[in-house]
C-alpha atoms as a PDB file:
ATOM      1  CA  UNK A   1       1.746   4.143  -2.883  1.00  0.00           C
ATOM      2  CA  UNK A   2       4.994   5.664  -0.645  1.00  0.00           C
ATOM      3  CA  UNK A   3       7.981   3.630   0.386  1.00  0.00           C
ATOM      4  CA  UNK A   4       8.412   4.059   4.241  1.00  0.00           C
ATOM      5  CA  UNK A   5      11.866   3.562   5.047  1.00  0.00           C
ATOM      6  CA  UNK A   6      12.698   1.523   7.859  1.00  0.00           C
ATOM      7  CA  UNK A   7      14.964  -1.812   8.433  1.00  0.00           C
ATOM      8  CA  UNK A   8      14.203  -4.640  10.667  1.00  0.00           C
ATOM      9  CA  UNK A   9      16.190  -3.183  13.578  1.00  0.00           C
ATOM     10  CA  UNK A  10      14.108   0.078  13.544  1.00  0.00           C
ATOM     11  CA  UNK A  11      11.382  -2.104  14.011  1.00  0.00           C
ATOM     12  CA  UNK A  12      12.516  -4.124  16.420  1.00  0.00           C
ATOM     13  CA  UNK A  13      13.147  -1.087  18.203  1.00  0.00           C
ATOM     14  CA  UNK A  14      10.257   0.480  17.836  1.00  0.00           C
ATOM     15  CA  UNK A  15       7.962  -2.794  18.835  1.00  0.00           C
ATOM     16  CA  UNK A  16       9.860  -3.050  22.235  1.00  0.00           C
ATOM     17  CA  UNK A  17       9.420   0.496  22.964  1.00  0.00           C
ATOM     18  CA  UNK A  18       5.689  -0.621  22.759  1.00  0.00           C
ATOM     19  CA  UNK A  19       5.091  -4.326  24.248  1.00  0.00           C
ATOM     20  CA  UNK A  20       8.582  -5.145  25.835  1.00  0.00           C
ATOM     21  CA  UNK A  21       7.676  -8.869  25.737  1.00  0.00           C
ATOM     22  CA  UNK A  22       5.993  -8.956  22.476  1.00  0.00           C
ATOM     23  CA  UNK A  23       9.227  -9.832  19.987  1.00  0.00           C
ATOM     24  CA  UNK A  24      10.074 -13.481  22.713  1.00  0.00           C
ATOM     25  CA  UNK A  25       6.599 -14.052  22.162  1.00  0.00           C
ATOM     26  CA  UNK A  26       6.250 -14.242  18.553  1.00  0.00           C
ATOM     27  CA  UNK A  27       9.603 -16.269  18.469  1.00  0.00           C
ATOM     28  CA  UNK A  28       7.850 -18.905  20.738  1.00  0.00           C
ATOM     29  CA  UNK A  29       4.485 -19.126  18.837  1.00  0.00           C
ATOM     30  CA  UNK A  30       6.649 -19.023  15.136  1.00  0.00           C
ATOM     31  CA  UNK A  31       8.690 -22.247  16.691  1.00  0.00           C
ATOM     32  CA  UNK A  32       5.532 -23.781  17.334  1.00  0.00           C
ATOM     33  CA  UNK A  33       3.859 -23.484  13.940  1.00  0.00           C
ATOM     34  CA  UNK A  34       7.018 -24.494  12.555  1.00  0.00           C
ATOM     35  CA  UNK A  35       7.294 -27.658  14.028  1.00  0.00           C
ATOM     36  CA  UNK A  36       3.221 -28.134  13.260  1.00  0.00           C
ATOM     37  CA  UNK A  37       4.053 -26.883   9.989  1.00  0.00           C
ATOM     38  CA  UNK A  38       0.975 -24.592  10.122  1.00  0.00           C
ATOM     39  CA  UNK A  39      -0.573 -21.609  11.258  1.00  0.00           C
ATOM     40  CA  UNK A  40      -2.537 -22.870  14.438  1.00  0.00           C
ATOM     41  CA  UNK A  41      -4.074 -20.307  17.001  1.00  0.00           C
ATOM     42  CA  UNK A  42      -7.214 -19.454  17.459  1.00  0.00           C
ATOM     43  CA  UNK A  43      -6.326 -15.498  17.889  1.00  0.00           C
ATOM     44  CA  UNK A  44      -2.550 -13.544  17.542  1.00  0.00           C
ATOM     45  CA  UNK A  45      -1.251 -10.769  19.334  1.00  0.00           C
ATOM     46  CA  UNK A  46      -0.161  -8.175  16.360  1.00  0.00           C
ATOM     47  CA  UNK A  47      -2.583  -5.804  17.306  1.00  0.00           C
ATOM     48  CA  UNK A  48      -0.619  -5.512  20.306  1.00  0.00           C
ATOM     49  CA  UNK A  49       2.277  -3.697  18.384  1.00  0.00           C
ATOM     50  CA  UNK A  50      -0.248  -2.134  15.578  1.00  0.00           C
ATOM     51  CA  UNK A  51       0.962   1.556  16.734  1.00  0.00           C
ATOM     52  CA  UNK A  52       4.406   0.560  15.775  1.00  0.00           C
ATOM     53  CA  UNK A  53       3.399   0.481  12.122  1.00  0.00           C
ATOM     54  CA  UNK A  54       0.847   3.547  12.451  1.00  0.00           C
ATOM     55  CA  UNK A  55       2.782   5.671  13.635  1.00  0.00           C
ATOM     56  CA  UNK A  56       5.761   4.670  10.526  1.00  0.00           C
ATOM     57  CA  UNK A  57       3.157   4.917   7.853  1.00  0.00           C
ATOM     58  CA  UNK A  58       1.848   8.377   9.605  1.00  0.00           C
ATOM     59  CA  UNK A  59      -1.736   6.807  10.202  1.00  0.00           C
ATOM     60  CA  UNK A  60      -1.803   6.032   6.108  1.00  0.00           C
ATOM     61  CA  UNK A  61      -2.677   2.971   4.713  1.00  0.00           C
ATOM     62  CA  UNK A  62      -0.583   1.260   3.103  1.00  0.00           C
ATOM     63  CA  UNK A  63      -1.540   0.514   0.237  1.00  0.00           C
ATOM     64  CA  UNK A  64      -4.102   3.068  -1.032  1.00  0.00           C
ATOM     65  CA  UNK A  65      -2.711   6.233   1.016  1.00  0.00           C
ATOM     66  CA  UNK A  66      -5.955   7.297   2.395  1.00  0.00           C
ATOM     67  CA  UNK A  67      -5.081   9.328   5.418  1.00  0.00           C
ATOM     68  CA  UNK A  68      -6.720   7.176   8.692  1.00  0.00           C
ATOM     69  CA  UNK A  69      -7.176   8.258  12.481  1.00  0.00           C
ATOM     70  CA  UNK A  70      -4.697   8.224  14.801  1.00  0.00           C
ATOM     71  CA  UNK A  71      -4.005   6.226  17.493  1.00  0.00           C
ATOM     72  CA  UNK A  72      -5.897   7.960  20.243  1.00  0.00           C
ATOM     73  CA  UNK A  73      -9.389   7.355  19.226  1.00  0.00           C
ATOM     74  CA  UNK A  74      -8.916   5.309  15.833  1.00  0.00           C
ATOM     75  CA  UNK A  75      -7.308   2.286  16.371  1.00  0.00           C
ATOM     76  CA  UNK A  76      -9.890   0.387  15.100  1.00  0.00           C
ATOM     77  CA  UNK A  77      -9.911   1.808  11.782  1.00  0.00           C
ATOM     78  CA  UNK A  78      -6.211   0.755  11.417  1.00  0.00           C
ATOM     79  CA  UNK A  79      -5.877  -3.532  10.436  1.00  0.00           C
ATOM     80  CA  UNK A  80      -2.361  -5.166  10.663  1.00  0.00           C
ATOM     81  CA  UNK A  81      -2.291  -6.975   7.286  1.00  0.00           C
ATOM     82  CA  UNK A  82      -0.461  -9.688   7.057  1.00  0.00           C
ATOM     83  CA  UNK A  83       1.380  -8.813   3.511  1.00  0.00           C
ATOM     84  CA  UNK A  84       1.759 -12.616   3.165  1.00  0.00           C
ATOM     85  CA  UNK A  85      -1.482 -15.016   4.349  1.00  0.00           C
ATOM     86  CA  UNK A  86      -0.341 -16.800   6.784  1.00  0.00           C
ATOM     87  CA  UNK A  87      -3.174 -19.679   6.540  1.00  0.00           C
ATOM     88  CA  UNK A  88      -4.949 -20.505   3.291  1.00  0.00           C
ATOM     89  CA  UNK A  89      -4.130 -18.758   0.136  1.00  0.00           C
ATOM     90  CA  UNK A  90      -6.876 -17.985  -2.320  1.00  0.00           C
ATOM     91  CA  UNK A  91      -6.361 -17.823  -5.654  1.00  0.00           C
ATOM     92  CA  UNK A  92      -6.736 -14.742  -7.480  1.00  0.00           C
ATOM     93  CA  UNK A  93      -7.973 -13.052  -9.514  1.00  0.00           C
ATOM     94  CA  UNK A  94     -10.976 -15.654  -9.199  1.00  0.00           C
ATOM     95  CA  UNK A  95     -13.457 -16.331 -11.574  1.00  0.00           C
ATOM     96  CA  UNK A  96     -15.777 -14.081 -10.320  1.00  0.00           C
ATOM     97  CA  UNK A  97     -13.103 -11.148 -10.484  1.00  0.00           C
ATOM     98  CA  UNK A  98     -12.342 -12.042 -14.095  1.00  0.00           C
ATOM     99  CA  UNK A  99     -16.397 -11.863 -15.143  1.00  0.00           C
ATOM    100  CA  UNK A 100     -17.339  -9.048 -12.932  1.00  0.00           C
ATOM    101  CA  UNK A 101     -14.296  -6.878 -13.104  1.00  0.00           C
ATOM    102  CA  UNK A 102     -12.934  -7.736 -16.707  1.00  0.00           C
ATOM    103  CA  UNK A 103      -9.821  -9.184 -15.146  1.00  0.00           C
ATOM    104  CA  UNK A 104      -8.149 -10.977 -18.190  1.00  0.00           C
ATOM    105  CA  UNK A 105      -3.557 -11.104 -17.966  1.00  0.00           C
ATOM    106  CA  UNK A 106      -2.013 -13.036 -20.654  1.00  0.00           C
ATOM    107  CA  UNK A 107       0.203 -14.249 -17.948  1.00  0.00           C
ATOM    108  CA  UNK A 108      -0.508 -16.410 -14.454  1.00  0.00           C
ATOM    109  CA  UNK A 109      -0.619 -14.991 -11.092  1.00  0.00           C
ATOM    110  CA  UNK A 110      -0.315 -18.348  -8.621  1.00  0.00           C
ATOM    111  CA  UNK A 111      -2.090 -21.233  -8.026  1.00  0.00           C
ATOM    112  CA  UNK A 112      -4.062 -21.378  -4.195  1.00  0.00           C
ATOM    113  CA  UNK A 113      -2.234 -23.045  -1.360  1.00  0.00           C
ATOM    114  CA  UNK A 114      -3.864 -24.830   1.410  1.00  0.00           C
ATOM    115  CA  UNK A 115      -1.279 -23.417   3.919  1.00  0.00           C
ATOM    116  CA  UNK A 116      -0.008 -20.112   3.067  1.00  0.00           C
ATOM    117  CA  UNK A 117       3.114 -18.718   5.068  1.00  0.00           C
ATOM    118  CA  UNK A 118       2.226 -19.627   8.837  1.00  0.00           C
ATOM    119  CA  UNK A 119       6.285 -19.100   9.735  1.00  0.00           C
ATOM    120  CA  UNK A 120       6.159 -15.572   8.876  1.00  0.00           C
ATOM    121  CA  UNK A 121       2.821 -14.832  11.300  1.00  0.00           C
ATOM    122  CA  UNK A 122       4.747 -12.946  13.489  1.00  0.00           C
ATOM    123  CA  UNK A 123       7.810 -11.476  11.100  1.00  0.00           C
ATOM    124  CA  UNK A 124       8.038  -7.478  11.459  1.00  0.00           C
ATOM    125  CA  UNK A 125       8.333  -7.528   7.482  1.00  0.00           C
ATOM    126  CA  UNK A 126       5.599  -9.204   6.411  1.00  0.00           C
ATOM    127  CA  UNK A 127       3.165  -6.501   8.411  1.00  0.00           C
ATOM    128  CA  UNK A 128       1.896  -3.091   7.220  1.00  0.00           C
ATOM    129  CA  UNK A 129      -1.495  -1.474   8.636  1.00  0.00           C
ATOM    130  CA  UNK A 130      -4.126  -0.727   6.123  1.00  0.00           C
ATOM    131  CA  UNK A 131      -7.782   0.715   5.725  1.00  0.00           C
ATOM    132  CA  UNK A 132     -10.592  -1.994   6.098  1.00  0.00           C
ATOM    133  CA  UNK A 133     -11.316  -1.811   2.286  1.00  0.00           C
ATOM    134  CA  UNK A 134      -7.727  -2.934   1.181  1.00  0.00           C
ATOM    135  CA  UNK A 135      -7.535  -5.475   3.743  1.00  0.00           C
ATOM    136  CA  UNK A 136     -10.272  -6.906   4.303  1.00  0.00           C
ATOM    137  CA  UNK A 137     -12.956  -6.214   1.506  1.00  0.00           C
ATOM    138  CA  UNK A 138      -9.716  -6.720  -1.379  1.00  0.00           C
ATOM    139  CA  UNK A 139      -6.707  -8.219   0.253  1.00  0.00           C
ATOM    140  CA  UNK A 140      -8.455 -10.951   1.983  1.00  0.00           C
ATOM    141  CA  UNK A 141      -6.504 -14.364   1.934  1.00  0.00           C
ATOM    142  CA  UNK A 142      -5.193 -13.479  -1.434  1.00  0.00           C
ATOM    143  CA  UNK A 143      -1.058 -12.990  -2.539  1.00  0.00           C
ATOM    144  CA  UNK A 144      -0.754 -13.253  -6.846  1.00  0.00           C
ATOM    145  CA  UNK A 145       3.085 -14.337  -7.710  1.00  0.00           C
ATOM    146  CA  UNK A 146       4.934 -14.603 -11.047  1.00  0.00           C
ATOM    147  CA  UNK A 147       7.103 -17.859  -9.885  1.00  0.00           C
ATOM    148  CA  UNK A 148       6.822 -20.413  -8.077  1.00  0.00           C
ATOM    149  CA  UNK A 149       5.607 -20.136  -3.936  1.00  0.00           C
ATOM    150  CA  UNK A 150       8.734 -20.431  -1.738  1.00  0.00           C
ATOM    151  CA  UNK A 151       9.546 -23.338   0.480  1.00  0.00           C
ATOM    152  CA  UNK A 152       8.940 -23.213   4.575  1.00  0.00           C
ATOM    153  CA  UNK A 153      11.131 -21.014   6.591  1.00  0.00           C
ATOM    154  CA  UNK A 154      12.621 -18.912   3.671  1.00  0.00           C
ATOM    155  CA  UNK A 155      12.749 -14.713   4.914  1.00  0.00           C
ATOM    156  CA  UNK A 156      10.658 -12.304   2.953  1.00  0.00           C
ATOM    157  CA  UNK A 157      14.066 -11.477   1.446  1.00  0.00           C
ATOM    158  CA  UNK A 158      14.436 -14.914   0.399  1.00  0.00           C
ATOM    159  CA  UNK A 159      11.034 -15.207  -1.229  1.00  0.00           C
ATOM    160  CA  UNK A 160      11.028 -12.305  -3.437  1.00  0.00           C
ATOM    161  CA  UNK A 161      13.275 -13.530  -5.254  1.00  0.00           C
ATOM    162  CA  UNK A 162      11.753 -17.080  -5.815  1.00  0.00           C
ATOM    163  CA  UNK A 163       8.341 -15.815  -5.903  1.00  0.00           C
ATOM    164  CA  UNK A 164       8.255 -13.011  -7.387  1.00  0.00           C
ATOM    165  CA  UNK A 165       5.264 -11.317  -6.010  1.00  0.00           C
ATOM    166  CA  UNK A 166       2.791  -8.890  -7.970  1.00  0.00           C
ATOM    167  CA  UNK A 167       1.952  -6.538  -4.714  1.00  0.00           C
ATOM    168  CA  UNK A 168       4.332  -4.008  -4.052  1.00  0.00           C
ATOM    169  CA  UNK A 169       5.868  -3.927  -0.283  1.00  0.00           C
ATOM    170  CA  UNK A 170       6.222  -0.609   0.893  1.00  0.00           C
ATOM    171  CA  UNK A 171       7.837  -0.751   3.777  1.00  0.00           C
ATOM    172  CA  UNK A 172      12.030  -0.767   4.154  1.00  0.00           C
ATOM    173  CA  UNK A 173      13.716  -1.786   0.953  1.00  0.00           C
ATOM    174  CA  UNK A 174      13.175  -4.986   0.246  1.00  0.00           C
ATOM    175  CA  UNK A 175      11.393  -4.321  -2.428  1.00  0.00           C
ATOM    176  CA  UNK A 176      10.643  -2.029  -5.425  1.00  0.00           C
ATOM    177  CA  UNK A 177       9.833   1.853  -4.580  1.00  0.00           C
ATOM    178  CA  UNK A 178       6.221   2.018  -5.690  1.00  0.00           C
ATOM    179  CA  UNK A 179       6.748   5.013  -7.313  1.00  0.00           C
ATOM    180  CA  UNK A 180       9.489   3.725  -9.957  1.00  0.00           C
ATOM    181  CA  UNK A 181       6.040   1.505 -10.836  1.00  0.00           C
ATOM    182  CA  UNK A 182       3.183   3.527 -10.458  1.00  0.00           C
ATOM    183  CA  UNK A 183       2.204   6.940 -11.850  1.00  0.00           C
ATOM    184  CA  UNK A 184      -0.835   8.820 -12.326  1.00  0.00           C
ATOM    185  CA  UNK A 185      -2.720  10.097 -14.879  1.00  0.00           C
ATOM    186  CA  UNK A 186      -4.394  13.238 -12.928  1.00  0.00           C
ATOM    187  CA  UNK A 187      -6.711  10.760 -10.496  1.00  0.00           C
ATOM    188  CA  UNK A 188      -5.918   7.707 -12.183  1.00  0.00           C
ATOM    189  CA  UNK A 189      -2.791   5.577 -10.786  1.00  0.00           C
ATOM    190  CA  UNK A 190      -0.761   3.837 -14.264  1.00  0.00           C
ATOM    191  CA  UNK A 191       2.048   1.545 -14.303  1.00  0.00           C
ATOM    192  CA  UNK A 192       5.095   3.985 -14.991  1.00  0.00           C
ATOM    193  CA  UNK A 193       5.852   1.847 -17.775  1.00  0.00           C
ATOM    194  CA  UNK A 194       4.669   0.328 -20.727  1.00  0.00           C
ATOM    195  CA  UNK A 195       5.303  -3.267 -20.840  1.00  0.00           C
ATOM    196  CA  UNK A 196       7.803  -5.395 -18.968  1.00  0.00           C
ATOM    197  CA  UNK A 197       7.664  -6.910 -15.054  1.00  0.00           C
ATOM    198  CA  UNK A 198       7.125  -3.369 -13.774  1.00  0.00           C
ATOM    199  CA  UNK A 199       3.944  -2.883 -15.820  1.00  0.00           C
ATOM    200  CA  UNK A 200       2.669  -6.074 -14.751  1.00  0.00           C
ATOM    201  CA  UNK A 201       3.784  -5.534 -10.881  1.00  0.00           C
ATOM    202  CA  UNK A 202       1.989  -1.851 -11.095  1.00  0.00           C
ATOM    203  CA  UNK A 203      -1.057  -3.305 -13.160  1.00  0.00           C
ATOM    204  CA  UNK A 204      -1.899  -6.208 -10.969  1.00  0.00           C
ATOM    205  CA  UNK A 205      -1.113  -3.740  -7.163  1.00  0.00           C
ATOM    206  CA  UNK A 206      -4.075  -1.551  -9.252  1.00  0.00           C
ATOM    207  CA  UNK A 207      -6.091  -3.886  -9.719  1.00  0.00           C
ATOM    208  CA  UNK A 208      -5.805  -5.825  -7.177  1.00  0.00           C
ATOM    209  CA  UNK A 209      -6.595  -2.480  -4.833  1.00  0.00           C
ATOM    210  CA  UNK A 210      -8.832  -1.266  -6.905  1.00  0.00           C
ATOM    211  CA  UNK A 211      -7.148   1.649  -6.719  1.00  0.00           C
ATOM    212  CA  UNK A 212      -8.223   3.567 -10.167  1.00  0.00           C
ATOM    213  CA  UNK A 213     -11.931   2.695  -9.066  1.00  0.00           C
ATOM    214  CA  UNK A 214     -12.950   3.466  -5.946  1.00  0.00           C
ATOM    215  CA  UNK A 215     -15.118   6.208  -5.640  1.00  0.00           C
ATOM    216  CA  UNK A 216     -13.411   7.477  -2.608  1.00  0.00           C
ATOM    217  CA  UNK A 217     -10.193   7.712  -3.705  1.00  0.00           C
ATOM    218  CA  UNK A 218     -10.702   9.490  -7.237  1.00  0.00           C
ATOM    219  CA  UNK A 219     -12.700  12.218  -4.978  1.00  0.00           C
ATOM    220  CA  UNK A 220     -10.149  12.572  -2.673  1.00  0.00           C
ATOM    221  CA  UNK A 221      -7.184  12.824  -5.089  1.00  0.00           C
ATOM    222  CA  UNK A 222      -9.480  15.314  -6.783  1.00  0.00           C
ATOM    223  CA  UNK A 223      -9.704  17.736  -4.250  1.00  0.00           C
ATOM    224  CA  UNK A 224      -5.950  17.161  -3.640  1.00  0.00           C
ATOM    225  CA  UNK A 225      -5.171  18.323  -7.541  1.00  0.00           C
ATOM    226  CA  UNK A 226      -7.510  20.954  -7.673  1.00  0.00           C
ATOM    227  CA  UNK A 227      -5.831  22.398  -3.687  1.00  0.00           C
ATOM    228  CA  UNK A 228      -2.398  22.054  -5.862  1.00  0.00           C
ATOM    229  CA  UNK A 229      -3.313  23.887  -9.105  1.00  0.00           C
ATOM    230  CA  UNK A 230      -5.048  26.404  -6.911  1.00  0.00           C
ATOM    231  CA  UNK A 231      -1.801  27.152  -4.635  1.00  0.00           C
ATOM    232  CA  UNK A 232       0.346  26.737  -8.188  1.00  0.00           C
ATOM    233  CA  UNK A 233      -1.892  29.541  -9.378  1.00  0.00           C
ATOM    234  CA  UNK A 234      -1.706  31.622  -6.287  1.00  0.00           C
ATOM    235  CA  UNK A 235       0.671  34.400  -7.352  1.00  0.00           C
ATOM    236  CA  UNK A 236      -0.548  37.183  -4.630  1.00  0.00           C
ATOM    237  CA  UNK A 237       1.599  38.450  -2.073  1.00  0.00           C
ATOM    238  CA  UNK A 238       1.074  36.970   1.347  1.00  0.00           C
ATOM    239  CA  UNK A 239      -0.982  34.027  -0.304  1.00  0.00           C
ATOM    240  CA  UNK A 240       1.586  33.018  -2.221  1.00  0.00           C
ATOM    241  CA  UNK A 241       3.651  32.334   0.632  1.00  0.00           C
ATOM    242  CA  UNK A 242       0.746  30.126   1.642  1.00  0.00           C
ATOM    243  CA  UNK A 243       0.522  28.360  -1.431  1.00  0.00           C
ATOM    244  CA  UNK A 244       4.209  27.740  -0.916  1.00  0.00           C
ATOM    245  CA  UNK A 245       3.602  26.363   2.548  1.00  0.00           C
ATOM    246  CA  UNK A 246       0.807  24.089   0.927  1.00  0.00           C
ATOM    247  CA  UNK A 247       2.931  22.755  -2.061  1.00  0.00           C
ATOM    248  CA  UNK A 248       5.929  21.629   0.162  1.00  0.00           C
ATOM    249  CA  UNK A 249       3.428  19.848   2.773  1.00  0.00           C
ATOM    250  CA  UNK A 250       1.311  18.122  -0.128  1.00  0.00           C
ATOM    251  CA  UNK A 251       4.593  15.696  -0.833  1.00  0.00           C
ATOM    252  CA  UNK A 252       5.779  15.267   2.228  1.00  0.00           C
ATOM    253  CA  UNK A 253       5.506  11.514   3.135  1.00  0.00           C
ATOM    254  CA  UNK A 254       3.112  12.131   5.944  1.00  0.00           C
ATOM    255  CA  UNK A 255       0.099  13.918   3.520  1.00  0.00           C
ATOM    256  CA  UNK A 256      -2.749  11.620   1.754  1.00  0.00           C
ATOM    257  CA  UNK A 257      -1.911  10.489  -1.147  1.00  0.00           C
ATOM    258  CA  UNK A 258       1.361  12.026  -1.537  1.00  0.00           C
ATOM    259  CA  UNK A 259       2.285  10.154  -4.705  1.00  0.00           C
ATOM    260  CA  UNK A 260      -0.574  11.795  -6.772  1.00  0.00           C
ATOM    261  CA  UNK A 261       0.576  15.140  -5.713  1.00  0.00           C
ATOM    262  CA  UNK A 262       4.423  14.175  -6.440  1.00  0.00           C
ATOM    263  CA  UNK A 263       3.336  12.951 -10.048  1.00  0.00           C
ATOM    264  CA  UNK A 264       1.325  16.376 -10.362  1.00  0.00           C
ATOM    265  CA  UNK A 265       3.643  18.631  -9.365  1.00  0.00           C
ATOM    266  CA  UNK A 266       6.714  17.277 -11.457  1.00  0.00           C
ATOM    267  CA  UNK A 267       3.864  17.312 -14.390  1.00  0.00           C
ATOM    268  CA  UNK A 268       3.748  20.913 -13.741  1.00  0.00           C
ATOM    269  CA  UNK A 269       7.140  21.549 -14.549  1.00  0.00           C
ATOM    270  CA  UNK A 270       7.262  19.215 -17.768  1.00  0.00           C
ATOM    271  CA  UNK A 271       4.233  20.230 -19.229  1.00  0.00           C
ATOM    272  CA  UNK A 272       2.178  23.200 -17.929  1.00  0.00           C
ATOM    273  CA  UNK A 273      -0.405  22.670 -20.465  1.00  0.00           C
ATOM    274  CA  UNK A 274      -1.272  19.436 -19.785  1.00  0.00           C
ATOM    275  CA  UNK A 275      -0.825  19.880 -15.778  1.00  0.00           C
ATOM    276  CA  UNK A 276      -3.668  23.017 -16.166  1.00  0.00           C
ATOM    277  CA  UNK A 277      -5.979  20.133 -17.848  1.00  0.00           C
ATOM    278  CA  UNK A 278      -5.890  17.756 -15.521  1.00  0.00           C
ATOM    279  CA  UNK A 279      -5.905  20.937 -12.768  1.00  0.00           C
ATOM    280  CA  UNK A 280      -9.316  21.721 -14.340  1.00  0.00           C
ATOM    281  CA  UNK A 281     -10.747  18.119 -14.845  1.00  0.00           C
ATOM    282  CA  UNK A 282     -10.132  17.689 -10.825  1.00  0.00           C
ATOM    283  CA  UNK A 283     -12.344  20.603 -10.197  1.00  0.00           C
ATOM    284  CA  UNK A 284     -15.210  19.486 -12.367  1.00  0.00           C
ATOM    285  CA  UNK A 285     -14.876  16.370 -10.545  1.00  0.00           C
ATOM    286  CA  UNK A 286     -14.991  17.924  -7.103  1.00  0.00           C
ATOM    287  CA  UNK A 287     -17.560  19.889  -8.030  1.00  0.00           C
ATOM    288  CA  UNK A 288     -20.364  16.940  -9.802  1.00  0.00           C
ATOM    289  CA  UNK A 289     -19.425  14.838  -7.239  1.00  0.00           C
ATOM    290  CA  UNK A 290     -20.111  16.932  -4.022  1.00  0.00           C
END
């Protein structure tokens, strides 16, 4: 995971540049589940601003980094997720996730609410767009805390400090930059450190994503380490230039999974050795997985 800078106003901005009407709208329907003191319609309107956040993230989900489509012909593989439900919240990680997937903290992670948070259904910073896995296969109707759930009309701002979520925000700075909590290990994401809040926020975020499992990621951050020791290793004239070219664009905010290449590359310059190892594990993945 990247931050993607942005504040509120940006966003604002950049939502009325796309439905002029949309931002009076959500102000309206947020009054009215307010004063119901629930989420109650039978269909919302985010998609309407969904190329707002595409376009921020540069067609990346949010979460797992896996470049998407863009906004042309791929809409649909783009989901606004709602980083906090706004109906139900389930709990999680449920028994079946603790048998099945060997989920066991020594610490709790929320209780389930029968109305999650229906007055931030239409706030700008409770929105990200993701792939269809980490929304809806993982994400689901699920949002694992450390305190206690905030009270009604309290700002994401507000909340993080009562709650104390597990998942990691990305966008603005509201909250932690995912990379002061997760590293990797070659394919595999880590926390960044050993024990403390920040190993539990970056444990759970893995988890939770299964994002040191999935098949398709560990390929594709594969072929991304094996392109970088490749170009690192490139020391010939007018290729070298290239591999130059290549390096630079690999960490670049817009490039999948441009945390895994970061962590690489500054590997590289603390311990060659080590880097070349994980260079050469990445290739014998590529190549018995192709």
């Amino acid at each position: 995971m990247i931050r993607y800078d942005v504040t509120e106003a940006g966003l604002r901005a950049a939502v009325a540049g796309i439905a002029p009407t949309w931002l009076d709208q959500a102000k309206a329907r947020t009054a009215a589940f307010i004063k119901a003191k629930r989420y109650n319609e039978t269909s919302g309107t985010w998609s309407a601003i969904k190329e707002a956040y595409m376009s921020l993230q540069a067609n990346k989900c949010a979460y797992c980094e896996r470049k998407l489509g863009g906004a042309r012909f791929s809409k649909v593989e783009h989901d606004v997720e709602h980083y906090r439900p706004k109906g139900n919240i389930r709990l999680w990680p449920s028994a079946s996730d603790k048998a099945n997937r060997n989920i066991n903290y020594g610490f709790p992670t929320g209780a389930a609410a029968d109305n999650g948070y229906y007055w931030l259904a239409y706030h700008l910073l409770n929105y990200a767009t993701a792939c269809k896995t980490c929304n809806s296969s993982l994400k689901k109707d699920c949002f694992p805390i450390a305190g206690k759930r905030g009270g009604a009309k309290k700002t994401p701002a507000q909340l993080r400090t009562v709650e104390k979520p597990f998942l990691v925000y990305p966008l603005g700075r509201l909250d932690a930059d995912p990379e002061d909590l997760i590293t990797f290990v070659g394919v595999t994401p880590v926390p960044k450190t050993k024990s403390g809040a920040k190993h539990d926020r970056a444990m759970v975020t893995i988890d939770f994503f299964e994002l040191d499992t999935r098949e398709e990621l560990l390929y594709e951050r594969a072929e991304l380490i094996a392109g970088l020791g490749l170009a690192l290793r490139n020391t010939d004239g007018q290729a070298k230039a290239a591999a130059k070219k290549l390096l630079a664009a690999a960490v670049k905010p817009a490039a999948p999974h441009s945390s895994c290449a970061r962590a690489y590359l500054k590997l590289e310059k603390t311990d060659p050795a080590l880097a070349k190892a994980q260079w050469e594990a990445a290739v014998d993945y590529v190549g018995s997985h192709s």
